[in-house]
PDB file of N, CA and C in Angstrom:
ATOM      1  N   UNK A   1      26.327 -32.329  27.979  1.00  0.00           N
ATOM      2  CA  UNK A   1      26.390 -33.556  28.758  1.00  0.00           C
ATOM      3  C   UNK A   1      26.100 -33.206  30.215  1.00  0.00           C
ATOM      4  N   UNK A   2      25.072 -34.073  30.952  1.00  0.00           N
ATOM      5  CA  UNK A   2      24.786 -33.844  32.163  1.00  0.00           C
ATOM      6  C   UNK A   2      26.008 -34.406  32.910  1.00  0.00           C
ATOM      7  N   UNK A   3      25.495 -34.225  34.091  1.00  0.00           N
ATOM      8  CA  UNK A   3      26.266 -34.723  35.623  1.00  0.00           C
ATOM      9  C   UNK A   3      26.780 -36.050  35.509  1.00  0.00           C
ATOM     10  N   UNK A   4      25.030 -36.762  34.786  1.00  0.00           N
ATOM     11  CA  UNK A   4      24.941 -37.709  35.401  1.00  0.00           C
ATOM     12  C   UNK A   4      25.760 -39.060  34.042  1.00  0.00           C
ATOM     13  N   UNK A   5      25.612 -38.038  32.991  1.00  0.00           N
ATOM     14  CA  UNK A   5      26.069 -39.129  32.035  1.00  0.00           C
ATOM     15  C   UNK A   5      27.605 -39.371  32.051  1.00  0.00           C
ATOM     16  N   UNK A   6      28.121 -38.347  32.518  1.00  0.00           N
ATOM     17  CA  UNK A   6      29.698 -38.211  33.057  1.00  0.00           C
ATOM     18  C   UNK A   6      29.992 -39.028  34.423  1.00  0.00           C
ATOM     19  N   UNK A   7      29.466 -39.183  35.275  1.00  0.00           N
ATOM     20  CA  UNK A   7      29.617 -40.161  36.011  1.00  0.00           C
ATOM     21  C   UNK A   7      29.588 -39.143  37.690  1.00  0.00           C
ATOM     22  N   UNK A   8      29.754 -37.918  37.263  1.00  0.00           N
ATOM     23  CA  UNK A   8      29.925 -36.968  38.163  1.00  0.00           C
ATOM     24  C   UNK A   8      28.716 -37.094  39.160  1.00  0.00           C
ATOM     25  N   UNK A   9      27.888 -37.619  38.785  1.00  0.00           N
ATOM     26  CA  UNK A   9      26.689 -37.356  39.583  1.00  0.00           C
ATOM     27  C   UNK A   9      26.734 -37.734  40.872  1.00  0.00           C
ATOM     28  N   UNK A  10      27.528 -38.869  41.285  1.00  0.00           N
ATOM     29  CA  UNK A  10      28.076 -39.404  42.442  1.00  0.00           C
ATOM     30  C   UNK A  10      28.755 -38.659  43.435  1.00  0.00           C
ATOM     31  N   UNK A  11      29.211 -37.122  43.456  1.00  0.00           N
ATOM     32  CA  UNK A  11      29.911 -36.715  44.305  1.00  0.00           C
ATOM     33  C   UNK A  11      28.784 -35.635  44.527  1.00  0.00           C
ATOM     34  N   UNK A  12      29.182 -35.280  45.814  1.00  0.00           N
ATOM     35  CA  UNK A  12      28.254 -34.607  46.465  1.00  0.00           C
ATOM     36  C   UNK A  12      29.155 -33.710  47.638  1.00  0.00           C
ATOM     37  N   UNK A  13      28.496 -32.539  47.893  1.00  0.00           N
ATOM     38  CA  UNK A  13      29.418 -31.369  48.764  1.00  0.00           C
ATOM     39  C   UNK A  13      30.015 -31.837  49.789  1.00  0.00           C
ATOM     40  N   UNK A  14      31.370 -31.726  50.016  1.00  0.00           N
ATOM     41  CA  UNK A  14      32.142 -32.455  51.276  1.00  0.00           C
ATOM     42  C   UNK A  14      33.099 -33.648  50.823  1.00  0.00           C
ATOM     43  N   UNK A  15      32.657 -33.817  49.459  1.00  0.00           N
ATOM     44  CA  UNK A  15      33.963 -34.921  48.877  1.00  0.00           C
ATOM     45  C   UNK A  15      34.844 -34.530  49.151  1.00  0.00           C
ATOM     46  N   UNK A  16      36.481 -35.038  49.158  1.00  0.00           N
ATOM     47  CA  UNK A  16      37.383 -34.928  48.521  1.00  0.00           C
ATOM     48  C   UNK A  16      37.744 -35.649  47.110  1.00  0.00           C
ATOM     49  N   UNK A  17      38.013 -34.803  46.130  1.00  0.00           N
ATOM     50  CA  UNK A  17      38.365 -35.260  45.142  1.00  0.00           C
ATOM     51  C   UNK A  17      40.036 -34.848  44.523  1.00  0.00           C
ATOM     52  N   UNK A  18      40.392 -35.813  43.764  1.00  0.00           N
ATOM     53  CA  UNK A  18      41.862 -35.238  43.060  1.00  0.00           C
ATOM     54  C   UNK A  18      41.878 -34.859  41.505  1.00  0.00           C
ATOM     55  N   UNK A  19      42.539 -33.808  41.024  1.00  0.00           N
ATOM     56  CA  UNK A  19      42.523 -33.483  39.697  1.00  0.00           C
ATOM     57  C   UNK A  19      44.343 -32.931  39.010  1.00  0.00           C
ATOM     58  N   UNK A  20      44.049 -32.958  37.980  1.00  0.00           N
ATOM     59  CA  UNK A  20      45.006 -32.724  37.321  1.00  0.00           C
ATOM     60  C   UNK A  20      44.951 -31.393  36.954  1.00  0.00           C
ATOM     61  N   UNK A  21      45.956 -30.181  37.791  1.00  0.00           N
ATOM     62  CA  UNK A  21      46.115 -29.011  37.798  1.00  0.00           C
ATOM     63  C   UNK A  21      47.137 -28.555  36.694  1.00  0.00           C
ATOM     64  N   UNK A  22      47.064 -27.782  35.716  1.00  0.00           N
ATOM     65  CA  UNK A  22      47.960 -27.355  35.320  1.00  0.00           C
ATOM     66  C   UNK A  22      48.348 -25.891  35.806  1.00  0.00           C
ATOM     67  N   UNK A  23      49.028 -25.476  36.376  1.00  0.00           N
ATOM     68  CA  UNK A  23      49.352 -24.028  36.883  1.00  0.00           C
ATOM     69  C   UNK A  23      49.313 -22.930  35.369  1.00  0.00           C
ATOM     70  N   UNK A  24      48.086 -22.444  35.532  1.00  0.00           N
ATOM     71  CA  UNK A  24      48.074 -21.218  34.748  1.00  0.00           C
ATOM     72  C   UNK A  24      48.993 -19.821  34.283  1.00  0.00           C
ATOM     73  N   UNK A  25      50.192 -20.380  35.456  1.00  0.00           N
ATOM     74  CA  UNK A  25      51.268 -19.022  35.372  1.00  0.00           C
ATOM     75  C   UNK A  25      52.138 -19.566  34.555  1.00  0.00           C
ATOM     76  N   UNK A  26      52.332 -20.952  34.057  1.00  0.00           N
ATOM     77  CA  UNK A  26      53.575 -21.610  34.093  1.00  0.00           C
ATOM     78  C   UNK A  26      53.200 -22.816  33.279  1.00  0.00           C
ATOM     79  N   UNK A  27      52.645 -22.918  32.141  1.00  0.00           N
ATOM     80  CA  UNK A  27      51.631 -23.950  31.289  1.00  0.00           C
ATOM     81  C   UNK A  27      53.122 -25.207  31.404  1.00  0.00           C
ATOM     82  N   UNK A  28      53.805 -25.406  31.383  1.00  0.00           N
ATOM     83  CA  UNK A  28      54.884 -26.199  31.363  1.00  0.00           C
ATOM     84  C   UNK A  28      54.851 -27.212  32.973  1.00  0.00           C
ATOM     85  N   UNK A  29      54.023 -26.428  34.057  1.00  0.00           N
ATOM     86  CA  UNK A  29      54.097 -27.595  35.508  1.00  0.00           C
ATOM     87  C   UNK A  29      52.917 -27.371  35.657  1.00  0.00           C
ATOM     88  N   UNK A  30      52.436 -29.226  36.090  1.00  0.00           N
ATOM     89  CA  UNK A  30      50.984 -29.720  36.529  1.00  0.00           C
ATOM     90  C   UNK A  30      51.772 -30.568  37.392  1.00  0.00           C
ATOM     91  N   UNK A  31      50.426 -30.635  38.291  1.00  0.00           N
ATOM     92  CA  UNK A  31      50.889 -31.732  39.154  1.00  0.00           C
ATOM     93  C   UNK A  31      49.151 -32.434  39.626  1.00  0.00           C
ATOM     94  N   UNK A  32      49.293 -33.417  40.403  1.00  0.00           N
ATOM     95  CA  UNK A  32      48.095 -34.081  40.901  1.00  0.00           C
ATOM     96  C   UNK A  32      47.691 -32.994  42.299  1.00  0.00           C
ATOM     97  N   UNK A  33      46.227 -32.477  42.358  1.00  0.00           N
ATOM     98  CA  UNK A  33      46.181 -32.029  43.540  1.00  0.00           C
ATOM     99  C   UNK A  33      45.076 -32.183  43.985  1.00  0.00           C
ATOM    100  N   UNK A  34      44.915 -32.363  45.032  1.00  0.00           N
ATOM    101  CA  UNK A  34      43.629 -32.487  46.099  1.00  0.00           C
ATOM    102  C   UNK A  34      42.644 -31.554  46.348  1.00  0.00           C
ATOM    103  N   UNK A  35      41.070 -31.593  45.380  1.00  0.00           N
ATOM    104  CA  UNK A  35      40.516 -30.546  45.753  1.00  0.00           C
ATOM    105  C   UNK A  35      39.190 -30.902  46.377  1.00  0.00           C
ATOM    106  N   UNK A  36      37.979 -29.952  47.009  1.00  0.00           N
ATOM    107  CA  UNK A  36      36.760 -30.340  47.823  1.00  0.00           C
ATOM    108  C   UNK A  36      35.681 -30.116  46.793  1.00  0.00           C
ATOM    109  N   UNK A  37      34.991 -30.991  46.809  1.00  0.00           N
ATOM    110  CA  UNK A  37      33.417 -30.443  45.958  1.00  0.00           C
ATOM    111  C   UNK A  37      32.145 -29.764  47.363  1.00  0.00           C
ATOM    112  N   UNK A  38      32.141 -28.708  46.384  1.00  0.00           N
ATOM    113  CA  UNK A  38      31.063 -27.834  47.294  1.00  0.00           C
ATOM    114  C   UNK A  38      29.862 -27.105  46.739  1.00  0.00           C
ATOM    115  N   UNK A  39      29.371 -26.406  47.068  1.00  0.00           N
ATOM    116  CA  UNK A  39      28.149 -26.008  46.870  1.00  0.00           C
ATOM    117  C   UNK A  39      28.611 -25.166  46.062  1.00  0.00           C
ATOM    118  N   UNK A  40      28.331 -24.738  44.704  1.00  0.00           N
ATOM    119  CA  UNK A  40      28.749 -23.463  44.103  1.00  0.00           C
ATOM    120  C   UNK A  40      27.694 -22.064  44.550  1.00  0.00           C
ATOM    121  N   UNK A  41      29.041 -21.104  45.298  1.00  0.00           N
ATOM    122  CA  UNK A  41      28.280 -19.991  45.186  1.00  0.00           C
ATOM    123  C   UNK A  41      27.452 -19.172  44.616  1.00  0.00           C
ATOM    124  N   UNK A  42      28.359 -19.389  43.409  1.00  0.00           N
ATOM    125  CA  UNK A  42      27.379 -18.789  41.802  1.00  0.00           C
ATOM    126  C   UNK A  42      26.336 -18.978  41.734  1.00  0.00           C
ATOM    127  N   UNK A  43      26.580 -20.178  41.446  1.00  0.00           N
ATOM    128  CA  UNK A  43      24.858 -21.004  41.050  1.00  0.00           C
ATOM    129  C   UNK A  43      24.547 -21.804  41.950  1.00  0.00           C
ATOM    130  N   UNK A  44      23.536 -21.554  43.046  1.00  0.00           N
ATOM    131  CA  UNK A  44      23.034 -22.661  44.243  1.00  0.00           C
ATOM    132  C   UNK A  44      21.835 -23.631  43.262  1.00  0.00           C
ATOM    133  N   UNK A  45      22.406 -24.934  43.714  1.00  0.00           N
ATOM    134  CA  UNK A  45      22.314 -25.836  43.156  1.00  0.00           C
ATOM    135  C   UNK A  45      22.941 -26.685  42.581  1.00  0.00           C
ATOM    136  N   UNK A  46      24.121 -26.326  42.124  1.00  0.00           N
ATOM    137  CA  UNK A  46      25.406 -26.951  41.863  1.00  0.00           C
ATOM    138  C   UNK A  46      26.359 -27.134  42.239  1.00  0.00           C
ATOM    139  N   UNK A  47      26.732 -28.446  42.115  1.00  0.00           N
ATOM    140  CA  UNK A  47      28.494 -28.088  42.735  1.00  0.00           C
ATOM    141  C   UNK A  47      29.325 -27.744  42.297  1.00  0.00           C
ATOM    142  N   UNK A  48      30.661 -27.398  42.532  1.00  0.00           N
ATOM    143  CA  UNK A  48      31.996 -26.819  42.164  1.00  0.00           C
ATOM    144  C   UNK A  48      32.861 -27.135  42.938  1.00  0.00           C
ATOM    145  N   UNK A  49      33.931 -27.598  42.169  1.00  0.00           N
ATOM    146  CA  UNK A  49      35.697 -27.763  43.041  1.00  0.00           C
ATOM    147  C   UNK A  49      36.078 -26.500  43.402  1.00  0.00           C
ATOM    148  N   UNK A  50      36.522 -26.869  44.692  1.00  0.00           N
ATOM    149  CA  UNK A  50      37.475 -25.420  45.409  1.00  0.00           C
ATOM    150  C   UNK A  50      38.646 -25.951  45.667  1.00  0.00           C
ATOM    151  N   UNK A  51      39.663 -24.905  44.820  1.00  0.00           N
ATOM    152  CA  UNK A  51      40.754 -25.173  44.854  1.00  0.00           C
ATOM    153  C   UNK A  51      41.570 -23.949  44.693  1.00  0.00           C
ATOM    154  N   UNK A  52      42.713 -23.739  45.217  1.00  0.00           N
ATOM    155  CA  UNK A  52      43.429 -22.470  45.265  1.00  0.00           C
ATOM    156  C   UNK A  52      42.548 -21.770  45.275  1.00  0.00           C
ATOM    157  N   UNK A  53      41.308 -21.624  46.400  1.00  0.00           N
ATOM    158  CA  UNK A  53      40.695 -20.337  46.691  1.00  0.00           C
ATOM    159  C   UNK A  53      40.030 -20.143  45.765  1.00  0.00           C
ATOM    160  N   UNK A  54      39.804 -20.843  44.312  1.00  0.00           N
ATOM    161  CA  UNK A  54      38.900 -20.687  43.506  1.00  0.00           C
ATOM    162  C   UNK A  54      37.792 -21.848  43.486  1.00  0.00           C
ATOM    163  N   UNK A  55      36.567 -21.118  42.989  1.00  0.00           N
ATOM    164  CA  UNK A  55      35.203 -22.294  42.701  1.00  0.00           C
ATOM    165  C   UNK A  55      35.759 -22.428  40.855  1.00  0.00           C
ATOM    166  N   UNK A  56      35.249 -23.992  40.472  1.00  0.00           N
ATOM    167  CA  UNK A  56      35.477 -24.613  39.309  1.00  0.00           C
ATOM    168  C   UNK A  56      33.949 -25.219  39.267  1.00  0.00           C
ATOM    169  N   UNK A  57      33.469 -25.023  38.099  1.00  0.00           N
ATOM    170  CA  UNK A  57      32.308 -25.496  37.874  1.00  0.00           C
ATOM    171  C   UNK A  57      32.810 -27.476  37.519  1.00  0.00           C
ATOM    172  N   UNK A  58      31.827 -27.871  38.526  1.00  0.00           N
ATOM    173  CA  UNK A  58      32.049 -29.332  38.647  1.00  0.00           C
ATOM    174  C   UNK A  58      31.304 -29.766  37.044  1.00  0.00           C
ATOM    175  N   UNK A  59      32.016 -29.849  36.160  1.00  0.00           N
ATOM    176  CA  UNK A  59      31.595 -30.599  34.665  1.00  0.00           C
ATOM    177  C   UNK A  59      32.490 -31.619  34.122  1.00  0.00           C
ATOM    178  N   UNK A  60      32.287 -31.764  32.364  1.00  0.00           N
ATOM    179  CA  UNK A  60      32.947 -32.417  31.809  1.00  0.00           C
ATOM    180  C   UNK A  60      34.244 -31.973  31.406  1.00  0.00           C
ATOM    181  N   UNK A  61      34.699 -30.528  31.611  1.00  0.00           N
ATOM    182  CA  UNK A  61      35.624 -30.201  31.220  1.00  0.00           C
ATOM    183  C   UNK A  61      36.827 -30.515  32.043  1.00  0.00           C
ATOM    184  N   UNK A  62      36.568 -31.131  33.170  1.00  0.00           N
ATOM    185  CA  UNK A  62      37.382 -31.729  33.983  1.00  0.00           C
ATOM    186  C   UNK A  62      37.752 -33.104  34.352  1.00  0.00           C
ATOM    187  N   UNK A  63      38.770 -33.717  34.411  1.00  0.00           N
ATOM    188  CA  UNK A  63      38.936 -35.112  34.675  1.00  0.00           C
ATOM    189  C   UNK A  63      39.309 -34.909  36.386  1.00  0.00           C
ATOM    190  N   UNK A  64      38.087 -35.821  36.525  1.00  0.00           N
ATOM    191  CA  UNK A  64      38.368 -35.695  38.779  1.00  0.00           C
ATOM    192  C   UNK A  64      38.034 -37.114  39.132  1.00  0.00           C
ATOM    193  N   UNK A  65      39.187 -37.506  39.721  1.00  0.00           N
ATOM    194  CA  UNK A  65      39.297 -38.819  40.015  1.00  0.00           C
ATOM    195  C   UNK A  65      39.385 -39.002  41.765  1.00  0.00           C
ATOM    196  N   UNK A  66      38.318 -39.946  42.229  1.00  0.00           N
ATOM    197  CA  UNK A  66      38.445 -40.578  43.626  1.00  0.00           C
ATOM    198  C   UNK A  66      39.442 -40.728  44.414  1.00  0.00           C
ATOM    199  N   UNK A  67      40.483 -41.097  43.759  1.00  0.00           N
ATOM    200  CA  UNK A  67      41.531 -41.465  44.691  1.00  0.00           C
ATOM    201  C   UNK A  67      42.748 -40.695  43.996  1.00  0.00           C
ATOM    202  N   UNK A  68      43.775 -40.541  44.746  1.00  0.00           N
ATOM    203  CA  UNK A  68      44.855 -39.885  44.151  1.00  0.00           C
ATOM    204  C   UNK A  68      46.481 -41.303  43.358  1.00  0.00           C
ATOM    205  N   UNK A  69      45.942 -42.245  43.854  1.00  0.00           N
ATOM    206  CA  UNK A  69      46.089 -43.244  43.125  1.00  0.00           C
ATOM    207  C   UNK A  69      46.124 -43.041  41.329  1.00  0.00           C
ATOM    208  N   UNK A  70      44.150 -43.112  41.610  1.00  0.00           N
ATOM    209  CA  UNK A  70      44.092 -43.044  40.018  1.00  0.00           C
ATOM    210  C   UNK A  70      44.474 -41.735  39.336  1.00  0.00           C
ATOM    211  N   UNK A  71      44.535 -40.707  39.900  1.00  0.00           N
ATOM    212  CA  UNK A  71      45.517 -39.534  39.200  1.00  0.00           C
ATOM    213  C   UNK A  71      46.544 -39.801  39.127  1.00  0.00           C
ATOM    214  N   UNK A  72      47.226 -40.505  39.679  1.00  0.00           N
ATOM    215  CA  UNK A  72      48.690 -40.012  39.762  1.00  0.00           C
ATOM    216  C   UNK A  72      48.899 -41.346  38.026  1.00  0.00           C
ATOM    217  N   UNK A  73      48.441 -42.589  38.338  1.00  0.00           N
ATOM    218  CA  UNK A  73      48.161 -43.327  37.065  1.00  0.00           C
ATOM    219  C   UNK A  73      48.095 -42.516  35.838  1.00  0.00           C
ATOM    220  N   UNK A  74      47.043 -41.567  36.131  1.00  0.00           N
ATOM    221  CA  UNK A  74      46.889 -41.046  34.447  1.00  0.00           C
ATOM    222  C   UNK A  74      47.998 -40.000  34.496  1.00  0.00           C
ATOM    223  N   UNK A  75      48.212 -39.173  35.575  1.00  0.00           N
ATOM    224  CA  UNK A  75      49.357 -38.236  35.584  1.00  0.00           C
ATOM    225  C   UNK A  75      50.560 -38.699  34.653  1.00  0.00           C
ATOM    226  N   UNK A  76      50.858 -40.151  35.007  1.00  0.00           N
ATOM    227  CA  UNK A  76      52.432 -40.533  34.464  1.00  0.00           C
ATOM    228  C   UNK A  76      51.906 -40.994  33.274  1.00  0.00           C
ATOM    229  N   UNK A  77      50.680 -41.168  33.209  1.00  0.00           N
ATOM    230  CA  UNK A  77      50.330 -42.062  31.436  1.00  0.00           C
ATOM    231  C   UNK A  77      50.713 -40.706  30.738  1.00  0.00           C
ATOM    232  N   UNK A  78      49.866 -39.863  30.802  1.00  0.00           N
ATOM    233  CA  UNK A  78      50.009 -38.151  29.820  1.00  0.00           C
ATOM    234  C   UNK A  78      51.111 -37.467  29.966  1.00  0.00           C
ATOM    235  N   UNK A  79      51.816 -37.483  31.276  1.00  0.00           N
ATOM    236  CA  UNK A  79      52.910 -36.327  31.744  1.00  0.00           C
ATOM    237  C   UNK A  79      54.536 -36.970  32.019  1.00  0.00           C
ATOM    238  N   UNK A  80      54.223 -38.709  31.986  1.00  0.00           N
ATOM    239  CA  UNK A  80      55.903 -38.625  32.561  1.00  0.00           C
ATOM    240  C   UNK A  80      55.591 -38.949  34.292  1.00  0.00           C
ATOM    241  N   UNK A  81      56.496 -39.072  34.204  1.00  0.00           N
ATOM    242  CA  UNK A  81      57.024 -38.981  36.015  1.00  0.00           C
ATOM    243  C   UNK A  81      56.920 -37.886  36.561  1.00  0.00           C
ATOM    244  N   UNK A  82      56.063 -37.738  37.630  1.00  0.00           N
ATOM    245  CA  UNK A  82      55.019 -36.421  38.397  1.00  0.00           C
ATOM    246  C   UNK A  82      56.873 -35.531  39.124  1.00  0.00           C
ATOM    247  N   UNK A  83      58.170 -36.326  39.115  1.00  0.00           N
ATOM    248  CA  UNK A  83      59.321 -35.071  38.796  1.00  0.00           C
ATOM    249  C   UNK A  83      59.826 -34.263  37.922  1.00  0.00           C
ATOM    250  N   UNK A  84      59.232 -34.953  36.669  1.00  0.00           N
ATOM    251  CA  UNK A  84      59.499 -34.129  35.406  1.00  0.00           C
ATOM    252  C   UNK A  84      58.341 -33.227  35.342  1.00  0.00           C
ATOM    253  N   UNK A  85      59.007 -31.883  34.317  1.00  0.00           N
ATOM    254  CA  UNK A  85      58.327 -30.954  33.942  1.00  0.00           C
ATOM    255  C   UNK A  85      57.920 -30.992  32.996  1.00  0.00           C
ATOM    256  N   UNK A  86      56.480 -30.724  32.943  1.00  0.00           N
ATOM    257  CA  UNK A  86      55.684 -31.328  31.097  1.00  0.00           C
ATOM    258  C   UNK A  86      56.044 -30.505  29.936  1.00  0.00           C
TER     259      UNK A  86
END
């Protein structure tokens, strides 16, 4: 699936975008967090989320939402109340 059929195609380097992090140390806490779309180093030509100092290849394997609004919406639809631990 491209960019564009995902809807992704719309963001461009310098966004801010929000996503649903699950902390890799600790599979039990996610929270909503604020990350930038940028130029991926890797591959010039593409973008990628930077977040905790890491590049994320900007795809489908990610749900990245405009506003932190609409995360926090799906946050409590899947997770509960963003105080509870998943």
């Amino acid at each position: 699936m491209d960019l564009n059929e995902q809807g992704l195609a719309q963001y461009q380097a310098g966004d801010v975008v929000y996503v649903i992090y699950r902390n890799p140390h600790t599979q039990n806490v996610a929270n909503v967090q604020e990350a930038a779309v940028v130029n991926n180093p890797d591959n010039p030509g593409e973008l990628a989320l930077f977040l905790y100092e890491t590049y994320y290849p900007l795809n489908d394997q990610l749900a990245v939402y405009q506003s932190e609004n609409e995360a926090m919406e799906d946050f409590q639809f899947y997770f509960g109340s963003p105080d509870m631990e998943v």
